[in-house]
N, C-alpha and C. Protein backbone atom coordinates (compact mmCIF):
# COMPACT_ATOMS: atom_id res chain seq x y z
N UNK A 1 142.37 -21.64 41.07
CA UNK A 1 141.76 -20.87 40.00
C UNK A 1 141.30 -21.80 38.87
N UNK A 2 142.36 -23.00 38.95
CA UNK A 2 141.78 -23.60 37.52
C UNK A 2 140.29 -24.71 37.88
N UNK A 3 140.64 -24.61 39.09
CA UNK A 3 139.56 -25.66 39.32
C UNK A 3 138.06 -24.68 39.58
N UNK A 4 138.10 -23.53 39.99
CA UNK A 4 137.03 -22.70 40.15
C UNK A 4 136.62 -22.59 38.36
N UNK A 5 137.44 -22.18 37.15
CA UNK A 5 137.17 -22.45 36.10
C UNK A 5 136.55 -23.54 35.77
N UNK A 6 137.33 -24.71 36.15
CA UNK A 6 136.37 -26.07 35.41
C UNK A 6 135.06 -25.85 36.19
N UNK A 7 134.63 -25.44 37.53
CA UNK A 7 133.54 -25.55 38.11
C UNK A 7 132.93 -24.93 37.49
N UNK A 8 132.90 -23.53 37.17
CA UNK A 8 131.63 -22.15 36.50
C UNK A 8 131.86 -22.75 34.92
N UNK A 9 132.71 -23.66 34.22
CA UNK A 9 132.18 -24.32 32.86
C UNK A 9 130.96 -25.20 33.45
N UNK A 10 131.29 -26.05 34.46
CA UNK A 10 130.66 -27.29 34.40
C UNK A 10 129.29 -27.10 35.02
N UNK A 11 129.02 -25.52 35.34
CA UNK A 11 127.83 -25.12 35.97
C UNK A 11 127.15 -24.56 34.80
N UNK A 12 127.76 -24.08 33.65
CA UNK A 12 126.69 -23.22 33.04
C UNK A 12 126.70 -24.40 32.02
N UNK A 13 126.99 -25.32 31.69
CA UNK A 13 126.69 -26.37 30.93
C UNK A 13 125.09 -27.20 31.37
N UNK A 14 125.34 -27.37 33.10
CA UNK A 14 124.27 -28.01 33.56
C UNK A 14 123.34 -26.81 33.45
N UNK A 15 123.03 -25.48 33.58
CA UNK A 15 122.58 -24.33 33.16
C UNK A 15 121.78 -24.23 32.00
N UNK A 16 122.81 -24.52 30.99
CA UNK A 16 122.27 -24.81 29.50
C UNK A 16 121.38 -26.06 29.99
N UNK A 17 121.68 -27.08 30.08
CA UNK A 17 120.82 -28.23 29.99
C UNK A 17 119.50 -28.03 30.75
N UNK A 18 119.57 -27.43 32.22
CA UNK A 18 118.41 -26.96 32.98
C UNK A 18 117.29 -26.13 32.17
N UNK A 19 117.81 -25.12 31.28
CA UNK A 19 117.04 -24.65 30.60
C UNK A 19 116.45 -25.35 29.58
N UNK A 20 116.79 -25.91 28.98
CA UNK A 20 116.42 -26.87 27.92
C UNK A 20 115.60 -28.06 28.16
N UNK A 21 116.16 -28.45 29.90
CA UNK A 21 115.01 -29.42 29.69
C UNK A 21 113.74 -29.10 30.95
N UNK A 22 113.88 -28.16 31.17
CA UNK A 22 113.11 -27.07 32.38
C UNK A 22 113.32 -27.39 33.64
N UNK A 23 114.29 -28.27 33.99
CA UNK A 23 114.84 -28.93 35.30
C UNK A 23 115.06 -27.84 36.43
N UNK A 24 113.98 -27.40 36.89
CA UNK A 24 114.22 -26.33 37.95
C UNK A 24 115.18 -26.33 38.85
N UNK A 25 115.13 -27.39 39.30
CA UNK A 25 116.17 -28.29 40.52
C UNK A 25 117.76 -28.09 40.02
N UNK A 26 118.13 -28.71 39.08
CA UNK A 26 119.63 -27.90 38.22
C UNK A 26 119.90 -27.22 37.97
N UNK A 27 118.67 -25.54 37.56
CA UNK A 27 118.64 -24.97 37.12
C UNK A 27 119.07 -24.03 38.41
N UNK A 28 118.53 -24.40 39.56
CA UNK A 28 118.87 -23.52 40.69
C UNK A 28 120.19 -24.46 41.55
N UNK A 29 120.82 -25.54 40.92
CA UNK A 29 122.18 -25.69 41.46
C UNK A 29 123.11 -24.70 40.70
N UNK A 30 123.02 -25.17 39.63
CA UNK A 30 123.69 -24.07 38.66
C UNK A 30 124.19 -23.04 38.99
N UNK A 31 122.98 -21.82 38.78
CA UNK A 31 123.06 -20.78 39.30
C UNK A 31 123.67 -20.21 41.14
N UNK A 32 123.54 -21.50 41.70
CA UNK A 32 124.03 -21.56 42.86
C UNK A 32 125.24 -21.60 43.36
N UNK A 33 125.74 -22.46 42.20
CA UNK A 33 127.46 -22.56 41.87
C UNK A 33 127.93 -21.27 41.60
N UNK A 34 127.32 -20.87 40.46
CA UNK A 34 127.92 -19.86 39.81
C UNK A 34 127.99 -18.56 40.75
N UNK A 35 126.72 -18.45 41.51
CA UNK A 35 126.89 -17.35 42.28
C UNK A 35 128.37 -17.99 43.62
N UNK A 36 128.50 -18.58 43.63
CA UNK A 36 129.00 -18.64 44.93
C UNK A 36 130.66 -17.95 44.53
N UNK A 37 130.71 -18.68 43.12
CA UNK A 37 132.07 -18.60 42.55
C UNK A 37 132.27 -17.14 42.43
N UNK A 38 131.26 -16.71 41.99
CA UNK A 38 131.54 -15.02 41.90
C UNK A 38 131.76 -14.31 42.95
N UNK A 39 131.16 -14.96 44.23
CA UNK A 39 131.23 -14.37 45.39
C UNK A 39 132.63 -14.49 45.97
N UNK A 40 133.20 -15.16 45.73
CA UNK A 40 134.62 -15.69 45.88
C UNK A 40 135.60 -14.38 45.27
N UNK A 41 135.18 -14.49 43.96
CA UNK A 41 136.15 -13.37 43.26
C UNK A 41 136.01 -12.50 43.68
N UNK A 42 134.75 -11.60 44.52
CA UNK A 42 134.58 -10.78 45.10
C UNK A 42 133.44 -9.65 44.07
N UNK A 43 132.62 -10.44 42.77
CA UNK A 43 131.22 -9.61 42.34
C UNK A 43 130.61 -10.00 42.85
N UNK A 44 130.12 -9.01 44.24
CA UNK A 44 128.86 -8.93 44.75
C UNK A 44 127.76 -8.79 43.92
N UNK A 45 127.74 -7.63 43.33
CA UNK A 45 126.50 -7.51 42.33
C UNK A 45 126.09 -8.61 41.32
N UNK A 46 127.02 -9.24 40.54
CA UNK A 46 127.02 -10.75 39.78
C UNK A 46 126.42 -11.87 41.03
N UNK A 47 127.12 -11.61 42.49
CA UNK A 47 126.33 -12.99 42.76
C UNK A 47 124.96 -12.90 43.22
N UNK A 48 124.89 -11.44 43.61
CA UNK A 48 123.37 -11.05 44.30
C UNK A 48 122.29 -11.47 42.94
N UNK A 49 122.89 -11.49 41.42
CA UNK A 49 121.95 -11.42 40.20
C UNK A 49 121.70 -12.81 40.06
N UNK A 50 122.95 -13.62 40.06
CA UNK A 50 122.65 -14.85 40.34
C UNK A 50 122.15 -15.82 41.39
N UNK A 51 121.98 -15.84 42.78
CA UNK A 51 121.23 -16.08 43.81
C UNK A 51 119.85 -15.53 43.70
N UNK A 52 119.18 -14.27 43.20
CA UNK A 52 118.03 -14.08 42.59
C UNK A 52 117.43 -14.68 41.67
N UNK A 53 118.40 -15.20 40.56
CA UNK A 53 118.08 -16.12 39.51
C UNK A 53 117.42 -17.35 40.10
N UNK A 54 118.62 -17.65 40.89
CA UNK A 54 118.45 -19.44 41.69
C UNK A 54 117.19 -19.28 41.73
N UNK A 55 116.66 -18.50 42.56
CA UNK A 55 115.21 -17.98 43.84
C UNK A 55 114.26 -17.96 42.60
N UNK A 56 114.26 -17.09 41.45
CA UNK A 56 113.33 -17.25 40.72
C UNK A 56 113.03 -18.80 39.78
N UNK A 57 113.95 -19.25 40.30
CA UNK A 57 113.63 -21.05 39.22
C UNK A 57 112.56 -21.90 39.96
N UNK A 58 112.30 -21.06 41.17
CA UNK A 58 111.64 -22.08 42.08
C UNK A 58 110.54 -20.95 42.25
N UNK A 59 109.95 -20.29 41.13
CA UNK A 59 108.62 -19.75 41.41
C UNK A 59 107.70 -20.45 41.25
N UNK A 60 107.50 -21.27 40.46
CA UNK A 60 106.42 -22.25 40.44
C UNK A 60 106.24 -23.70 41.24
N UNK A 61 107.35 -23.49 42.30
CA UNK A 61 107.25 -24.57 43.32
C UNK A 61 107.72 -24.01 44.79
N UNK A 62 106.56 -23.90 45.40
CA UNK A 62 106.72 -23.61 47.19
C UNK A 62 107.56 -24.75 47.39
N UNK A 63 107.38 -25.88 47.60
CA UNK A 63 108.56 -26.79 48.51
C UNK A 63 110.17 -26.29 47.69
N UNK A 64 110.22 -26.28 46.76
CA UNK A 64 111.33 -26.41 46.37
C UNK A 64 111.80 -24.64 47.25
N UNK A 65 111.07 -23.90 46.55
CA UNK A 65 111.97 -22.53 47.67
C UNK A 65 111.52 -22.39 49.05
N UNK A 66 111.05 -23.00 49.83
CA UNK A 66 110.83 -23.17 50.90
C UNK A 66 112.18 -24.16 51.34
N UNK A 67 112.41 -25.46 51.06
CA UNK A 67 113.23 -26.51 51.54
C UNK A 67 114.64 -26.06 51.00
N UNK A 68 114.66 -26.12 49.73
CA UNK A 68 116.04 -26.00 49.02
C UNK A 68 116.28 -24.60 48.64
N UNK A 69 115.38 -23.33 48.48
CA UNK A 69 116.10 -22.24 48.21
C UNK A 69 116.23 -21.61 49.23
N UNK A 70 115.68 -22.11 50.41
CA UNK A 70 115.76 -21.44 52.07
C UNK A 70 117.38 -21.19 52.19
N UNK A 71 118.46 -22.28 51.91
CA UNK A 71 119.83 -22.04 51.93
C UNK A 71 120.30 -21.02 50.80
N UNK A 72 120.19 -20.63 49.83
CA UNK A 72 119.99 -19.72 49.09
C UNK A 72 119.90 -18.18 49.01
N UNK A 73 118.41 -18.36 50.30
CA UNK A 73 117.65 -17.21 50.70
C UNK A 73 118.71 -16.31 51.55
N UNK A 74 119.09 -17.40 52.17
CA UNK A 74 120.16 -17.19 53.63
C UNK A 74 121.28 -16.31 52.55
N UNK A 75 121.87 -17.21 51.82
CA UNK A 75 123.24 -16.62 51.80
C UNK A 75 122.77 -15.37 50.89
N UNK A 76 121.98 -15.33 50.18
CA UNK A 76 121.55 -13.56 49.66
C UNK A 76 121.70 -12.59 50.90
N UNK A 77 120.56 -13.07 51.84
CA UNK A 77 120.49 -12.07 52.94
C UNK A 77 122.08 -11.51 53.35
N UNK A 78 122.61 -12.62 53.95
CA UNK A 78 124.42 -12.71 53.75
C UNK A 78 124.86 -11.53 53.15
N UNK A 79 124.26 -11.64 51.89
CA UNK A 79 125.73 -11.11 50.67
C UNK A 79 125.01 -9.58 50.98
N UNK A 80 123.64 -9.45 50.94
CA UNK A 80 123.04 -8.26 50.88
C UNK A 80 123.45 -7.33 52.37
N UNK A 81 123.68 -8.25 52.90
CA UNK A 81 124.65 -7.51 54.67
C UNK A 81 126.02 -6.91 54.29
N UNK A 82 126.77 -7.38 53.53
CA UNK A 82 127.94 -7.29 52.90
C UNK A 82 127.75 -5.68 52.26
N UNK A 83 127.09 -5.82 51.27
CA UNK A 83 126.26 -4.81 50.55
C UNK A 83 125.64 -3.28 51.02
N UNK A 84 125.89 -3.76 52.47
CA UNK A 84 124.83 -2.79 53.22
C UNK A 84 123.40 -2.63 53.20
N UNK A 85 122.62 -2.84 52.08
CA UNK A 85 121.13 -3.23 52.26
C UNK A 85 120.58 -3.90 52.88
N UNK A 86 120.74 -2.99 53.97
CA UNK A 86 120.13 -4.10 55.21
C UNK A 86 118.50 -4.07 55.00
N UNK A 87 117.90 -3.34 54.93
CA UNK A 87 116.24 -3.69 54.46
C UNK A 87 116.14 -4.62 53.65
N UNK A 88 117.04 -4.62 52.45
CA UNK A 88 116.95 -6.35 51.37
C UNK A 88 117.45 -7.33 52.34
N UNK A 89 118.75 -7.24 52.91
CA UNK A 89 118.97 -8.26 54.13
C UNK A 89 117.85 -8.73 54.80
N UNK A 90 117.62 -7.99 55.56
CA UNK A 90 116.53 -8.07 56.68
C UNK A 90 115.24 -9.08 56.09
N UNK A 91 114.17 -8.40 54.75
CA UNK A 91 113.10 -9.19 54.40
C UNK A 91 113.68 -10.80 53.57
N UNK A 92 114.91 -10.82 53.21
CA UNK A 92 115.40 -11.99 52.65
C UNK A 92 115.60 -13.02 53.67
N UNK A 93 116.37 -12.49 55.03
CA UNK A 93 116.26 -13.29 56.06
C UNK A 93 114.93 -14.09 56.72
N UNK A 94 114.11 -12.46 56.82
CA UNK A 94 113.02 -13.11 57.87
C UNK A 94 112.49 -14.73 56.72
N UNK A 95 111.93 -13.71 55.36
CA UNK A 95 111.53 -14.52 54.90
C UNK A 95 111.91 -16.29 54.80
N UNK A 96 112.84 -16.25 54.38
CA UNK A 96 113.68 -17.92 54.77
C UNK A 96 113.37 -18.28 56.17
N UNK A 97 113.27 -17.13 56.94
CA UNK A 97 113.29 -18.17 58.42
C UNK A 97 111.77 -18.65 58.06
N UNK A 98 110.98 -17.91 57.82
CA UNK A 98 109.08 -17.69 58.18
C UNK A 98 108.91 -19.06 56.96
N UNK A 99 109.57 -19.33 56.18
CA UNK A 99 109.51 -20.51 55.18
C UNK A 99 109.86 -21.92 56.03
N UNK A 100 111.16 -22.12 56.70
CA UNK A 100 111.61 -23.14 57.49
C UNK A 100 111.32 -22.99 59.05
N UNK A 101 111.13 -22.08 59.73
CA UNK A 101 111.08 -22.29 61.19
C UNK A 101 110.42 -23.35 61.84
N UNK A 102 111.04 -24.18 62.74
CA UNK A 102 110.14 -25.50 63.18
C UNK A 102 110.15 -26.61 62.65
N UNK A 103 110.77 -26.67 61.38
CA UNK A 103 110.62 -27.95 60.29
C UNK A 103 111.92 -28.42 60.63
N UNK A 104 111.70 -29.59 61.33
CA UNK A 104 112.95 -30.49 61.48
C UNK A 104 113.96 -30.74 60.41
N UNK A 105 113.79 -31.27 59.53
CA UNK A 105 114.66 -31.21 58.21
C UNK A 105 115.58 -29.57 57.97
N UNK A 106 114.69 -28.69 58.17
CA UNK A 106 115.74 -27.58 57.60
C UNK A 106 116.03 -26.66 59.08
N UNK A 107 116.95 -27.31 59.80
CA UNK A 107 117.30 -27.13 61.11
C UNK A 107 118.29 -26.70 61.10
N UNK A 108 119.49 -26.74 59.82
CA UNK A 108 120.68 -25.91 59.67
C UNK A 108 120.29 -24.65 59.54
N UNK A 109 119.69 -24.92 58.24
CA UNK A 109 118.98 -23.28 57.31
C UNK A 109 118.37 -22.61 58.51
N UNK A 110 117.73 -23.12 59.09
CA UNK A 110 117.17 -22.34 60.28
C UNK A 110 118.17 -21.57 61.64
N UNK A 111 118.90 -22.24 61.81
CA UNK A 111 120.54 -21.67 62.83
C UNK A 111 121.32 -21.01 61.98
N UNK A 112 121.36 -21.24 60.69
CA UNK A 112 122.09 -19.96 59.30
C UNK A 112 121.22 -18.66 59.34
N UNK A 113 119.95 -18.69 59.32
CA UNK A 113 119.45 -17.41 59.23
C UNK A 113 119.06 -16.81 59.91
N UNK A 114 119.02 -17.27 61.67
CA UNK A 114 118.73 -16.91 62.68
C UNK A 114 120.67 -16.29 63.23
N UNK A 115 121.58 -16.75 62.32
CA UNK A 115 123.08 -16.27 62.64
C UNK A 115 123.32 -15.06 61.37
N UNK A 116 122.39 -15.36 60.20
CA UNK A 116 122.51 -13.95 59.79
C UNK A 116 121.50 -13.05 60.27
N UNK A 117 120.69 -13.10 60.58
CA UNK A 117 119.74 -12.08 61.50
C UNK A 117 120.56 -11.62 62.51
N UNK A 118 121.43 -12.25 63.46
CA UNK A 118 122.17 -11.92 64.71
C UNK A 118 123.15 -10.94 63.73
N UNK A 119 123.76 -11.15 62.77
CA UNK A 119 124.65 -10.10 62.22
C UNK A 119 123.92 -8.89 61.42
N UNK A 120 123.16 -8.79 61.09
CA UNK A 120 122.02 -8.06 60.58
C UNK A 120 121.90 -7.16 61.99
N UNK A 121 121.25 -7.73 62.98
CA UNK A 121 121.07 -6.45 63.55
C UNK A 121 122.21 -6.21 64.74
N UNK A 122 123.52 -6.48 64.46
CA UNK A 122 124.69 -5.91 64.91
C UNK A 122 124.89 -5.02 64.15
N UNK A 123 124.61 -5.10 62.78
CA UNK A 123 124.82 -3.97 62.16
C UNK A 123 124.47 -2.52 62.27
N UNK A 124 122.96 -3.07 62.74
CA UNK A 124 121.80 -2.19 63.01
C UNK A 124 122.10 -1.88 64.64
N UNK A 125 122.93 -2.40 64.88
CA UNK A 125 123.45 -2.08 66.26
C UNK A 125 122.34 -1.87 67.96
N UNK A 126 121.23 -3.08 67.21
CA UNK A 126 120.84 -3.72 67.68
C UNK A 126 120.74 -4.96 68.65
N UNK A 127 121.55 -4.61 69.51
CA UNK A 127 122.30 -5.82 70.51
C UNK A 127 121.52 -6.76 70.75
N UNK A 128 120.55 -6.28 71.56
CA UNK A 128 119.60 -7.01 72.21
C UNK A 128 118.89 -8.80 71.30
N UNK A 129 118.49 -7.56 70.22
CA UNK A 129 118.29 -8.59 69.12
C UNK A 129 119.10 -9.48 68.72
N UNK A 130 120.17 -9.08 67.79
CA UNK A 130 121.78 -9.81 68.02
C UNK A 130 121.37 -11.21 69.06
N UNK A 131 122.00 -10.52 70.43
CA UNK A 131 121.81 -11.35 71.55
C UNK A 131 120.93 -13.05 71.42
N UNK A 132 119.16 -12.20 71.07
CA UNK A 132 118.38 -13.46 70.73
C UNK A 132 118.57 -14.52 69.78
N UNK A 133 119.09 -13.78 68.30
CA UNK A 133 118.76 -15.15 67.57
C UNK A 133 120.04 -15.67 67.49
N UNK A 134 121.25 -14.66 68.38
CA UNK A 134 122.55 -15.86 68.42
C UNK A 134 122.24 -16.99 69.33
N UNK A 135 121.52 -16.84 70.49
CA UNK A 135 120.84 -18.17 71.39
C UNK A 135 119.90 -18.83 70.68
N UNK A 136 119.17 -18.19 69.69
CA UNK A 136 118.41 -19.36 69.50
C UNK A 136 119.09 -20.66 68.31
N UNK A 137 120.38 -19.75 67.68
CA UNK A 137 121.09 -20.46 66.56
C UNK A 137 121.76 -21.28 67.22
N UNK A 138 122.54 -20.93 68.08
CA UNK A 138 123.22 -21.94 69.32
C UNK A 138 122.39 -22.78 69.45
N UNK A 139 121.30 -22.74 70.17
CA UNK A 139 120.30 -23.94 70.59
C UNK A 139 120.06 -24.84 69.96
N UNK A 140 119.88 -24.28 68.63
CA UNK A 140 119.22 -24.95 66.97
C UNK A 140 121.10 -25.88 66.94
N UNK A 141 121.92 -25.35 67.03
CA UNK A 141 123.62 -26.16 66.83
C UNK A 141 123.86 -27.32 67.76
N UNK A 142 123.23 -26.73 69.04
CA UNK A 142 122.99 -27.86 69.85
C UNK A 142 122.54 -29.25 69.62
N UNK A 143 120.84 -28.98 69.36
CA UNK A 143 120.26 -30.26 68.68
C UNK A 143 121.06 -30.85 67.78
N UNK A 144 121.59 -30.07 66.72
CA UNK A 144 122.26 -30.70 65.40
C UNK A 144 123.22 -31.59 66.29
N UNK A 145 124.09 -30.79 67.09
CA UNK A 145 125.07 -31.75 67.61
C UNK A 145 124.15 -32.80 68.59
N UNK A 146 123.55 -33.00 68.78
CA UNK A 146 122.87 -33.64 70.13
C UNK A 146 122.46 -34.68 69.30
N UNK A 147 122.03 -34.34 68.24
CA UNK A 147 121.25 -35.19 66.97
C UNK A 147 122.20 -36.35 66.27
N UNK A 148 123.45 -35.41 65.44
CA UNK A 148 124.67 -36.12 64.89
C UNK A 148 125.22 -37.23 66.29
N UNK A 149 125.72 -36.96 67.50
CA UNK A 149 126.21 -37.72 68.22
C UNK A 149 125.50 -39.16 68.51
N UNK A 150 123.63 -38.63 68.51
CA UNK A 150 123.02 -39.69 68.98
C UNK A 150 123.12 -40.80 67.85
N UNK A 151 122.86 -40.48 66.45
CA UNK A 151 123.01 -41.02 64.97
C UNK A 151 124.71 -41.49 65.65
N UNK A 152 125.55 -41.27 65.27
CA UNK A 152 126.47 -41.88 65.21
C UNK A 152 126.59 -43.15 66.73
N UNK A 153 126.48 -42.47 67.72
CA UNK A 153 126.02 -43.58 68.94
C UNK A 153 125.37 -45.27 68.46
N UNK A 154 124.12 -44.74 67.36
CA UNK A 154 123.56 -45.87 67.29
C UNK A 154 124.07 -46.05 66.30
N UNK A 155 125.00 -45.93 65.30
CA UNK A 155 125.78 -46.32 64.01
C UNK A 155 126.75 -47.25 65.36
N UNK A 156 127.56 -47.28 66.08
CA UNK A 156 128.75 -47.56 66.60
C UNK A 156 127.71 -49.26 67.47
N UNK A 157 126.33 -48.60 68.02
CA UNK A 157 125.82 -50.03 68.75
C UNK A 157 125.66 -50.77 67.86
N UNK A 158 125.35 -50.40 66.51
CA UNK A 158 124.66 -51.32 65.53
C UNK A 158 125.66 -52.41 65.31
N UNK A 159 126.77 -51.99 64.53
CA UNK A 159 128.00 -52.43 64.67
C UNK A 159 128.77 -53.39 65.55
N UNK A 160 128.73 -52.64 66.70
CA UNK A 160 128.98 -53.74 67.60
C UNK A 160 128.17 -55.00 67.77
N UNK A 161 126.64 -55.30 67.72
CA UNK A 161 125.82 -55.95 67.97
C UNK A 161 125.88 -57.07 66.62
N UNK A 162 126.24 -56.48 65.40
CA UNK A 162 126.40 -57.00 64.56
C UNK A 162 127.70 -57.99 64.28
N UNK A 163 128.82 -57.00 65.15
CA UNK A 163 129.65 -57.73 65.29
C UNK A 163 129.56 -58.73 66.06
N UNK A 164 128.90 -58.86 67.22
CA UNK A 164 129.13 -60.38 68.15
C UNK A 164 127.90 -61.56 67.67
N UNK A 165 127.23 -60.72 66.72
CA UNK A 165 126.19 -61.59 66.13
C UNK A 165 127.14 -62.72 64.93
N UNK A 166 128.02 -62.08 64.67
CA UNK A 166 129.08 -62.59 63.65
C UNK A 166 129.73 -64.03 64.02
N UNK A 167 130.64 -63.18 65.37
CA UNK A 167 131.08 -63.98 66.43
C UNK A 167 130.63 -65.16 67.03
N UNK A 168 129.53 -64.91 67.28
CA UNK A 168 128.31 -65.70 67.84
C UNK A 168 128.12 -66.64 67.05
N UNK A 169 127.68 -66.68 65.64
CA UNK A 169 127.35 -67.56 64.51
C UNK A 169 128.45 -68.61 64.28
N UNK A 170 129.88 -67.75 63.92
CA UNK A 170 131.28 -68.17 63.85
C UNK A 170 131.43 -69.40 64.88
N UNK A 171 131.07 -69.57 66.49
CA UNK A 171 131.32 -70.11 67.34
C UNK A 171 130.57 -71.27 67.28
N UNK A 172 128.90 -70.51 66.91
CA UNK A 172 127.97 -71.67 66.61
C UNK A 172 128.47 -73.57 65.66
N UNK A 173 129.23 -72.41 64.39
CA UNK A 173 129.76 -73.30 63.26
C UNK A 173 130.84 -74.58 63.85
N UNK A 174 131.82 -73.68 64.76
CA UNK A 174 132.96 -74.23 65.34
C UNK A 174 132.02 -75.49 66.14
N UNK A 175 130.96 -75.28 67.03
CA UNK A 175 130.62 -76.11 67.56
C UNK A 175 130.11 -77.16 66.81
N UNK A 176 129.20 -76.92 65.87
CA UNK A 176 128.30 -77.71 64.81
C UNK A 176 128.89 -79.10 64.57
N UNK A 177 130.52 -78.33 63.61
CA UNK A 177 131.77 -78.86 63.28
C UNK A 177 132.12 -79.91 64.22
N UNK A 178 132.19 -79.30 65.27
CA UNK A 178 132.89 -80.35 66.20
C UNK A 178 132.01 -81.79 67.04
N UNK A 179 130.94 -80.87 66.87
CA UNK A 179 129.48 -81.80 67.25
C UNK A 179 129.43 -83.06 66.25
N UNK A 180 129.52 -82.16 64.71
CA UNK A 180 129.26 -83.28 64.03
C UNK A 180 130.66 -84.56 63.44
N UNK A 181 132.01 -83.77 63.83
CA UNK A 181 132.82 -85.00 63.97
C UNK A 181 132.91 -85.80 64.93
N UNK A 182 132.42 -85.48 65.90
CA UNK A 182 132.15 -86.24 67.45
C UNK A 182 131.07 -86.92 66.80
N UNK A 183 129.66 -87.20 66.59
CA UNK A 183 128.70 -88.30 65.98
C UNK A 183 129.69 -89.04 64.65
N UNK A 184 130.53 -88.45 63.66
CA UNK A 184 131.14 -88.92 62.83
C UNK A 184 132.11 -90.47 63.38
N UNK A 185 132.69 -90.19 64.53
CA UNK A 185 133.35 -91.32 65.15
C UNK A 185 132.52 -92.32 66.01
């Protein structure tokens, strides 16, 4: 609790400052914090006002609510499932997907709102549907994992290669050394 306190001070401070110095980008972390924290305590309505807020800081910039409020978008749709408004659910979802779909970079956001769409229309008791975009979020988890393993794969060769390059040099020296006290005598 005390640390959720220092967080919603240390958000509406950067809040204050976002406003003041028109920092859209802070202005929608902020509000991002703050909603989440509320969501925690359990005001839905406070965080749905604040996740709208976020969304509106980024009216005067498509990339920014396209890339960065797409995660945003998601967890409204989320909260608005919670809520039961599934029609606000529903156009909050598509929309975020129809913003990121296909764009390599937002490949999480894209398996997040294709997994709240799958709960969206469980609600709607819509299986079938359900069914689809839980495979296609899977698929989308796949790559991520397929992606992370290959990245770390070549983090682990790099390393190694670097390491016997080390080795290698190290041995070079030893020889040099010994080369050059052998001409020394």
């Amino acid at each position: 609790a005390d640390r959720d306190a220092e967080a919603l001070a240390y958000a509406k401070i950067c809040r204050d400052t976002a406003e003041s110095t028109q920092d859209e980008y802070l202005n929608w972390a902020a509000l991002t914090v703050m909603a989440e924290l509320e969501q925690k305590k359990g005001n839905l309505l406070e965080t749905e006002r604040l996740y709208r807020a976020a969304l509106d800081s980024f009216s005067e910039s498509p990339t920014g609510r396209s890339v960065i409020g797409s995660k945003t978008q998601i967890a409204l749709g989320r909260l608005l499932i919670k809520r039961g408004a599934l029609s606000d659910a529903e156009f909050e979802l598509n929309d975020a997907l129809a913003r990121i779909e296909g764009d390599s970079v937002s490949i999480v956001a894209e398996a997040a709102a294709h997994e709240g769409l799958a709960e969206l229309r469980e609600c709607q008791e819509e299986y079938p549907s359900a069914i689809v975009h839980l495979r296609k979020a899977q698929t989308l988890r796949e790559k991520i994992s397929q992606r992370d393993a290959s990245n770390r794969l070549t983090q682990v060769e790099t390393r190694a290669a670097m390491a016997a390059s080390k080795k290698d040099a190290e041995i070079h020296k030893l020889r040099f050394v010994e080369l050059h006290g052998m001409q020394s005598k």
